[in-house]
N, C-alpha and C. Protein backbone atom coordinates (compact mmCIF):
# COMPACT_ATOMS: atom_id res chain seq x y z
N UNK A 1 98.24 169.63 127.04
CA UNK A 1 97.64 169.22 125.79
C UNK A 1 97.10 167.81 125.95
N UNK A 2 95.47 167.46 125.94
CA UNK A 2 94.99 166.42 125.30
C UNK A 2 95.33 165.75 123.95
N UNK A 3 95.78 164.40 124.25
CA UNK A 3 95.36 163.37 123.01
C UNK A 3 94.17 162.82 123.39
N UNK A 4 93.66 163.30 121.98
CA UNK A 4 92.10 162.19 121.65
C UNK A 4 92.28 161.11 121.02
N UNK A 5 92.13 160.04 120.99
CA UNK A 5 92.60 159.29 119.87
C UNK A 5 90.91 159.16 118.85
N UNK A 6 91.09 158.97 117.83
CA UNK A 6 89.81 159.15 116.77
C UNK A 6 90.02 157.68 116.06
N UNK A 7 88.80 157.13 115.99
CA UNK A 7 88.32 156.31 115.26
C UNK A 7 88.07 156.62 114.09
N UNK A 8 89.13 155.70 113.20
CA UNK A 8 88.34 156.12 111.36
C UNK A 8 87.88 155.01 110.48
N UNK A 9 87.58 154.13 111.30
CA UNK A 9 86.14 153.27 111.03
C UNK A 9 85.26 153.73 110.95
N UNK A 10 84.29 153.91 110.12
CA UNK A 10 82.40 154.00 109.59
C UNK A 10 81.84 153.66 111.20
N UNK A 11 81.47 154.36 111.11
CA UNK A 11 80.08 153.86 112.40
C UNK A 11 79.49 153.22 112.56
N UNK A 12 78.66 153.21 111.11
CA UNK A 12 77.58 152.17 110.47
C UNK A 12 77.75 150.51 110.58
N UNK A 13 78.83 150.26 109.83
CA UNK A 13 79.09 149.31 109.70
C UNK A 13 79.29 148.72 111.30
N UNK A 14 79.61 148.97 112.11
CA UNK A 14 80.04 148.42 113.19
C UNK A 14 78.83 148.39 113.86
N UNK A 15 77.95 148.80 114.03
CA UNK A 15 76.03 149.21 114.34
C UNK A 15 76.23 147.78 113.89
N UNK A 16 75.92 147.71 112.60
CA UNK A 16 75.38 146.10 112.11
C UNK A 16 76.54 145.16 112.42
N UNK A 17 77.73 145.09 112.52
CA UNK A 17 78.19 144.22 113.15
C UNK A 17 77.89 143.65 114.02
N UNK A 18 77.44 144.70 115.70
CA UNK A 18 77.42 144.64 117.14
C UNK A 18 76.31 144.09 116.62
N UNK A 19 75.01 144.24 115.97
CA UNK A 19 73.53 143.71 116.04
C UNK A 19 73.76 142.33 115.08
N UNK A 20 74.53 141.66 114.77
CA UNK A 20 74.86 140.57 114.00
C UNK A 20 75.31 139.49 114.75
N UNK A 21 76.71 139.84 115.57
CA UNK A 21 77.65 139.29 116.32
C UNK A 21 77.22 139.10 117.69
N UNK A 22 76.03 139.41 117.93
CA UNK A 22 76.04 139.24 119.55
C UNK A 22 74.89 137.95 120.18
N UNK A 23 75.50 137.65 120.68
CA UNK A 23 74.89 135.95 121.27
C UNK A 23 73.61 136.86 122.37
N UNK A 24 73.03 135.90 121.92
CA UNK A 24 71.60 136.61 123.00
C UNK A 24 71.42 136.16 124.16
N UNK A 25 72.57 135.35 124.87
CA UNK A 25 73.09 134.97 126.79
C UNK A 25 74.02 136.15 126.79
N UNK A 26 74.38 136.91 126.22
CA UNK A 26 75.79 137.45 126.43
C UNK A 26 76.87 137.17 125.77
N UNK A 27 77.84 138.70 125.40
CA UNK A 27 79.06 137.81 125.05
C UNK A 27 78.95 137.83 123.18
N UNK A 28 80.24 137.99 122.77
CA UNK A 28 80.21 137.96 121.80
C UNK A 28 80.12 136.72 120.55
N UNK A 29 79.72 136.28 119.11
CA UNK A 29 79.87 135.09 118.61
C UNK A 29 81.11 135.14 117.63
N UNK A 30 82.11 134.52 117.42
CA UNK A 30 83.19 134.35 116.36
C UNK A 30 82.29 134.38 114.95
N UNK A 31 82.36 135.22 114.09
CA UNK A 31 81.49 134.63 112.54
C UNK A 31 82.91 134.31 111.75
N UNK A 32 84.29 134.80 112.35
CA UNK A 32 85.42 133.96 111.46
C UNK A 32 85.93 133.09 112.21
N UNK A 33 85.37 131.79 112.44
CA UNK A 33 86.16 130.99 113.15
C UNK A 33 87.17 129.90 112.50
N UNK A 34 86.92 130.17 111.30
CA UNK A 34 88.06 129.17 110.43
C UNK A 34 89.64 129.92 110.38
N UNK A 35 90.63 129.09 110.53
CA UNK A 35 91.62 129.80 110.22
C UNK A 35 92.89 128.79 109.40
N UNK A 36 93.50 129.49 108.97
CA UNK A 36 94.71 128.75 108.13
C UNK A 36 95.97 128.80 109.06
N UNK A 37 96.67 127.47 109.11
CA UNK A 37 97.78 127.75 110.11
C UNK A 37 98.87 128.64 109.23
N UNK A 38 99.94 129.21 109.97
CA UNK A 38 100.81 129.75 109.27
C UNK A 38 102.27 128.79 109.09
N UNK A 39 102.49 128.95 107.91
CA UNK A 39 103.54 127.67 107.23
C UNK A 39 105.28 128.55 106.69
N UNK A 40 106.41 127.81 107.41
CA UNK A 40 107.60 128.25 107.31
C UNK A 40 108.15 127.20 105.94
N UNK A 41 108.75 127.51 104.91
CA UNK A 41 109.38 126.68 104.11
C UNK A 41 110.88 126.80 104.32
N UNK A 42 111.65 126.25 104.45
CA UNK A 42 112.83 126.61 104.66
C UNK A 42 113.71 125.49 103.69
N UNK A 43 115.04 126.03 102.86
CA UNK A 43 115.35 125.41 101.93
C UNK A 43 116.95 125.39 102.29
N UNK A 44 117.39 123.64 102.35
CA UNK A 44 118.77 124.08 103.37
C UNK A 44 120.01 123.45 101.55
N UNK A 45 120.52 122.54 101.63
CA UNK A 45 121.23 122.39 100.90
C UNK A 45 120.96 121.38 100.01
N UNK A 46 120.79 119.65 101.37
CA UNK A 46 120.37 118.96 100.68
C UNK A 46 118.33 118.71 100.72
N UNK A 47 117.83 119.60 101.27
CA UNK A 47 116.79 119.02 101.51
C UNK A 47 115.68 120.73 101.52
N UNK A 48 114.68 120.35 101.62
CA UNK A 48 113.33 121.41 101.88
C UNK A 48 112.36 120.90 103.07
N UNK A 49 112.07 122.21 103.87
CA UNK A 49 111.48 121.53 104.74
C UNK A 49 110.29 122.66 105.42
N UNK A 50 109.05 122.09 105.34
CA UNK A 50 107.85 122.82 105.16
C UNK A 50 107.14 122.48 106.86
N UNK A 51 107.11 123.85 107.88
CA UNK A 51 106.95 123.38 109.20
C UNK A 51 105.31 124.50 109.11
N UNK A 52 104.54 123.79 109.90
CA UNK A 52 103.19 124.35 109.98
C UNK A 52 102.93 124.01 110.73
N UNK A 53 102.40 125.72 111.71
CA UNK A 53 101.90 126.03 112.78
C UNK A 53 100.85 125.70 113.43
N UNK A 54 100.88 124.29 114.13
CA UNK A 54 98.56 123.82 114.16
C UNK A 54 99.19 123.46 115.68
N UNK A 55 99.21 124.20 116.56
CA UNK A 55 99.10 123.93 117.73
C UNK A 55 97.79 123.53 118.46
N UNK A 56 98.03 122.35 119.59
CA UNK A 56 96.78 121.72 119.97
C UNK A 56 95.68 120.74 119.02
N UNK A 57 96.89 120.23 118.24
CA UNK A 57 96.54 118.96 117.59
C UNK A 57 97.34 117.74 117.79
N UNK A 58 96.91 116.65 117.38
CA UNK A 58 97.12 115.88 117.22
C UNK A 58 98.06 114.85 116.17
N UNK A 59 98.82 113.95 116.14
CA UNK A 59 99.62 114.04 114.73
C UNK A 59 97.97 113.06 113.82
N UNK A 60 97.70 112.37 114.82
CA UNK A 60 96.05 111.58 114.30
C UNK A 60 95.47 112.24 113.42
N UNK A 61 95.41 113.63 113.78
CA UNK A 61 94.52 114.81 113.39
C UNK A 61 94.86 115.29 111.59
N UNK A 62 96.46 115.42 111.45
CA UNK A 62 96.86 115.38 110.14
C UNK A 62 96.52 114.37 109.12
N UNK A 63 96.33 114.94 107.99
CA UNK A 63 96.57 114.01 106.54
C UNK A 63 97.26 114.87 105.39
N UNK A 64 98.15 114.17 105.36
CA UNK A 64 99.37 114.50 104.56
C UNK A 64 99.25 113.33 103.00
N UNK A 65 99.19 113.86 101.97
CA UNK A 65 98.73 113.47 100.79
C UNK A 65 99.81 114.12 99.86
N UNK A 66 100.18 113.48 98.66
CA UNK A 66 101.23 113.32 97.75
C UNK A 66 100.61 113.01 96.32
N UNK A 67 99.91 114.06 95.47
CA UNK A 67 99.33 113.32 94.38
C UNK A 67 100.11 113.99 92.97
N UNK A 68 100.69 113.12 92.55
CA UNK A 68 101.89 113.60 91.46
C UNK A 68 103.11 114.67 92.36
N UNK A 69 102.70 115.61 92.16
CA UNK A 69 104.11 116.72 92.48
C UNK A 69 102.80 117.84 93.27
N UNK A 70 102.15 117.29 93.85
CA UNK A 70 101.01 118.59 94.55
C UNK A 70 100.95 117.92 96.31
N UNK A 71 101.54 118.28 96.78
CA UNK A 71 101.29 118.22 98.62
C UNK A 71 100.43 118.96 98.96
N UNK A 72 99.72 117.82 99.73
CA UNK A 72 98.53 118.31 100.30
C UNK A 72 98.42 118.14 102.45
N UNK A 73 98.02 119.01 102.82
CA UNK A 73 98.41 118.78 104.41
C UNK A 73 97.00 119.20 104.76
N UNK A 74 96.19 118.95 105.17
CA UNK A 74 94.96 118.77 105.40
C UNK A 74 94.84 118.35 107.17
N UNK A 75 93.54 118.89 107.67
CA UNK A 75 93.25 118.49 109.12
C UNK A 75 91.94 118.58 109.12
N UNK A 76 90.94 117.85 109.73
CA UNK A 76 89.38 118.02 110.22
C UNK A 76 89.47 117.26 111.25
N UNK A 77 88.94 118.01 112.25
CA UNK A 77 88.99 117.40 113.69
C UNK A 77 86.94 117.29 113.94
N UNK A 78 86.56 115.91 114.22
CA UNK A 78 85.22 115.71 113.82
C UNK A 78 84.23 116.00 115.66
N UNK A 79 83.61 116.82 115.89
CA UNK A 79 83.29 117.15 117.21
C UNK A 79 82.97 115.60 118.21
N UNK A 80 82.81 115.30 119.27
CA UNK A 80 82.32 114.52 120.14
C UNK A 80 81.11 114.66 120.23
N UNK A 81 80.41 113.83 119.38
CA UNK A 81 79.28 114.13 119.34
C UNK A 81 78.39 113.10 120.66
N UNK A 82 79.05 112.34 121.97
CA UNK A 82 78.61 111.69 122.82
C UNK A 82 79.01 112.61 124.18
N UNK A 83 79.92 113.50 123.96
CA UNK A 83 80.01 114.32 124.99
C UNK A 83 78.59 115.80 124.87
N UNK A 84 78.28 115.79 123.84
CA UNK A 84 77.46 116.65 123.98
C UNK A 84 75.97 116.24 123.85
N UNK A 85 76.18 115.02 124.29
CA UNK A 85 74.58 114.41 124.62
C UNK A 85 74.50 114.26 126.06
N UNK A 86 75.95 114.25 126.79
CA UNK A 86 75.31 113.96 127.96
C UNK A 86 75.57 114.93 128.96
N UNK A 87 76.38 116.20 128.40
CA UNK A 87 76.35 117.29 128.93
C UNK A 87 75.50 119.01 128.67
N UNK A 88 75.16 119.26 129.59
CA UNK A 88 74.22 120.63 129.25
C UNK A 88 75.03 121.72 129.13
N UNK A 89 75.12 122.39 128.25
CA UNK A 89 76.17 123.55 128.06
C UNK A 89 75.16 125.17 127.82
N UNK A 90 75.83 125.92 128.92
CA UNK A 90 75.17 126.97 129.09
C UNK A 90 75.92 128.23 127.83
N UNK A 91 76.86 127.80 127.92
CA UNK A 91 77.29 128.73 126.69
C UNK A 91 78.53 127.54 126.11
N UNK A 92 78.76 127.17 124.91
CA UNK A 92 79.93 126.46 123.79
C UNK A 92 80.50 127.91 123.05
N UNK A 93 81.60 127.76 123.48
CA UNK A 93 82.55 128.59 122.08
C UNK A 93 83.62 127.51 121.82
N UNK A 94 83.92 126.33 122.32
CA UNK A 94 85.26 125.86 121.80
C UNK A 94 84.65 125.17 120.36
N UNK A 95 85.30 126.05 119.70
CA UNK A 95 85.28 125.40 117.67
C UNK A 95 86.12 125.20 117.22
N UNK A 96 86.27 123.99 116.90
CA UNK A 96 87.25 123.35 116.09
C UNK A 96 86.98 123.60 114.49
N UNK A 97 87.75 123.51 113.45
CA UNK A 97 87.31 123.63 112.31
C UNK A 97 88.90 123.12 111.41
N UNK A 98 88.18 122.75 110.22
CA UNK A 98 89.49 122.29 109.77
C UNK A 98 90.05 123.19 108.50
N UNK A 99 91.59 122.59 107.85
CA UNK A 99 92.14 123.09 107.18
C UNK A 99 92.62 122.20 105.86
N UNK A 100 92.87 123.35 104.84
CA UNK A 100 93.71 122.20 103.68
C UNK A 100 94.71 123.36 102.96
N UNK A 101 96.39 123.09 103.04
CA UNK A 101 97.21 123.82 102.20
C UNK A 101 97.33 123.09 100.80
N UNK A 102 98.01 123.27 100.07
CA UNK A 102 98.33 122.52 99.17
C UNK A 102 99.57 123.02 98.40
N UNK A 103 101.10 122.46 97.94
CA UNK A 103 102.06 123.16 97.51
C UNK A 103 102.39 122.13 96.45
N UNK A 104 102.66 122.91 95.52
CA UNK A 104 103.27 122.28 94.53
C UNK A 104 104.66 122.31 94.29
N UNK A 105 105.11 120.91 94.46
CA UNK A 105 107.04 120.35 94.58
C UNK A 105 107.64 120.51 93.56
N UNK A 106 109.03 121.24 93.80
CA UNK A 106 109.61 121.55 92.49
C UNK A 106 109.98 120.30 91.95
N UNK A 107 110.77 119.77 90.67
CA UNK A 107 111.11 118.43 90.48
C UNK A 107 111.92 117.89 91.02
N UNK A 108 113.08 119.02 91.77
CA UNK A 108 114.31 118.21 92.98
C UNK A 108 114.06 117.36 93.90
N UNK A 109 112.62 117.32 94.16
CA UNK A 109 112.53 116.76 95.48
C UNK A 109 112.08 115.31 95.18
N UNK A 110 112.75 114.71 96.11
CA UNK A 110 112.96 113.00 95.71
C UNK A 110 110.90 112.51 96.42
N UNK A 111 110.11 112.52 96.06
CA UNK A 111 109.28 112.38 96.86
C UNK A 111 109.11 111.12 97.44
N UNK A 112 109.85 110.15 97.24
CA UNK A 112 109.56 108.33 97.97
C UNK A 112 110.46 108.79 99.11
N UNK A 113 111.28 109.89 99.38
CA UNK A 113 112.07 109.68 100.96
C UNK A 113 111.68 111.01 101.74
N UNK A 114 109.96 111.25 101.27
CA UNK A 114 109.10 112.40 102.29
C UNK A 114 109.01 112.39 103.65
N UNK A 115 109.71 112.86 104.73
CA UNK A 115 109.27 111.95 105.97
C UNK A 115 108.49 113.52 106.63
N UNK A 116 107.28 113.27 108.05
CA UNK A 116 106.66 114.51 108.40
C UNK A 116 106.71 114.01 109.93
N UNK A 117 106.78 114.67 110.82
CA UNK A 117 107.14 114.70 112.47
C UNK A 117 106.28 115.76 112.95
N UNK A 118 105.63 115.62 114.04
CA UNK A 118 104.60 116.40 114.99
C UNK A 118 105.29 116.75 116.57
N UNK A 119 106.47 117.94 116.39
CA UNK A 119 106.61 117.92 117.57
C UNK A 119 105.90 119.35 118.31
N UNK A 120 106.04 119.69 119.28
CA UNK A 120 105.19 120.73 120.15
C UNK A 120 104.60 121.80 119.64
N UNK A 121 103.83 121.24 118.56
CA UNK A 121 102.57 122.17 118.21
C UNK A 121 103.34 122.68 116.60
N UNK A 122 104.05 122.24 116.53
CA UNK A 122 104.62 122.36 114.69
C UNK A 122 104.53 121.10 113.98
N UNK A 123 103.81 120.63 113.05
CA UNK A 123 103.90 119.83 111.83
C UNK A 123 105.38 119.95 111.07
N UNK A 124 106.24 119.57 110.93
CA UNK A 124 107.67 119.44 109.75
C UNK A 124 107.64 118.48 108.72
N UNK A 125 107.43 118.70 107.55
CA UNK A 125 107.56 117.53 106.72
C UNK A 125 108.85 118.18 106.11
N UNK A 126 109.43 116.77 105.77
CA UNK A 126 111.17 117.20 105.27
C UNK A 126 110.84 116.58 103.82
N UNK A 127 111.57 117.22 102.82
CA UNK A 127 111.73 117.14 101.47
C UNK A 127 113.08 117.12 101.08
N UNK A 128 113.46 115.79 101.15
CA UNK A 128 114.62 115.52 100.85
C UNK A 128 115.16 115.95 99.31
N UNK A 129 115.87 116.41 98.57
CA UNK A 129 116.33 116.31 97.32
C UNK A 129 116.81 115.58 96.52
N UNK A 130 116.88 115.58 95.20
CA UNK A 130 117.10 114.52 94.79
C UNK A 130 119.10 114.59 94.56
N UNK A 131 120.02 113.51 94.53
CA UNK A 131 121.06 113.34 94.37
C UNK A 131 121.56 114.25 93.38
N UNK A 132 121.17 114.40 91.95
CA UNK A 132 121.42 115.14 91.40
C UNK A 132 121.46 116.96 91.49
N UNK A 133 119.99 117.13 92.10
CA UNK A 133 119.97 118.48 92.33
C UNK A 133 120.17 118.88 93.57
N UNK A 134 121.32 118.29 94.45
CA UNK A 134 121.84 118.84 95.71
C UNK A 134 123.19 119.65 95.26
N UNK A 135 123.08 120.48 95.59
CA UNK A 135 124.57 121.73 95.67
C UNK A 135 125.91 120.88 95.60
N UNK A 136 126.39 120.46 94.58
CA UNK A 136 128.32 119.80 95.11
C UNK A 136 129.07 120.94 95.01
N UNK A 137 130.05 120.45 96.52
CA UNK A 137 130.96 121.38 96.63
C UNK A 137 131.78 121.89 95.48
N UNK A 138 132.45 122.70 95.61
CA UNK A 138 133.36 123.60 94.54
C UNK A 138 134.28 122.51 93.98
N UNK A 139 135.16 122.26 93.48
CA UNK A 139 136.06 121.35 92.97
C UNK A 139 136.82 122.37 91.69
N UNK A 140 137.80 121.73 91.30
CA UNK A 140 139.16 122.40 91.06
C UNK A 140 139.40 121.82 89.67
N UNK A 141 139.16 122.61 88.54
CA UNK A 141 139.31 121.75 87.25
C UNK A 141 139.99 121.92 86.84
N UNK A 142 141.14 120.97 85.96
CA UNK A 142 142.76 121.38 85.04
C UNK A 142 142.29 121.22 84.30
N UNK A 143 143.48 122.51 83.09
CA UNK A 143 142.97 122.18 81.76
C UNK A 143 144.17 121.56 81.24
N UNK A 144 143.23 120.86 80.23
CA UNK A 144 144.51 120.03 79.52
C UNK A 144 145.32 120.53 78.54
């Protein structure tokens, strides 16, 4: 017994894709080259802490913004525009392009003790809590 495997994609549409998408040296062109990094929130006891995925940046490259209770994490990386004057390029695909999340902070979070760290290709900004709205342990009440 043969397996066929079957395509149940339109035909059509992919016709005008291939005649859209194709670089006329060869080779295909990206038409989605923007992308959003993907972002972990993780919420421990005393603190929140928001890690985003932008590998092959820079911490330079980030801007991290705080306007009322709305975080903003933003990146635009601006091309070399002196490297490509003095080099001839037979085909460019490396595209950079930038990004902007934006989250809105619940009121726990103390925002004057925000701190953010760039280690191997993860962004972490930590969201400390505020004194009041951290978890206290259990404790033992008498009645009188």
């Amino acid at each position: 017994m043969t397996l066929v495997r079957k395509n149940t994609a339109p035909y059509l549409p992919s016709v005008f894709e291939e005649l859209l998408n194709t670089d006329w040296l060869g080779g295909r062109t990206n038409t989605f080259a923007t992308a959003t990094p993907s972002v972990n929130i993780i919420e421990k006891d005393d603190s929140f802490t928001v890690q985003v995925a932008a590998p092959g940046l820079k911490k330079e490259d980030f801007n991290i913004q705080l306007d009322n209770d709305l975080l903003t994490i933003s990146s635009e990386i601006k091309k070399d525009e002196e490297t490509a004057e003095t080099q001839k390029f037979t085909r460019r695909e490396f595209n950079y392009t930038s990004f902007k999340r934006s989250f809105n902070l619940p009121e726990s979070v103390n925002t004057a003790k925000i701190t953010a760290e760039y280690v191997d290709g993860i962004l972490a900004i930590g969201l400390p809590k505020r004194e009041e709205a951290r978890v206290q342990p259990s404790r033992l009440i008498e009645i009188a």
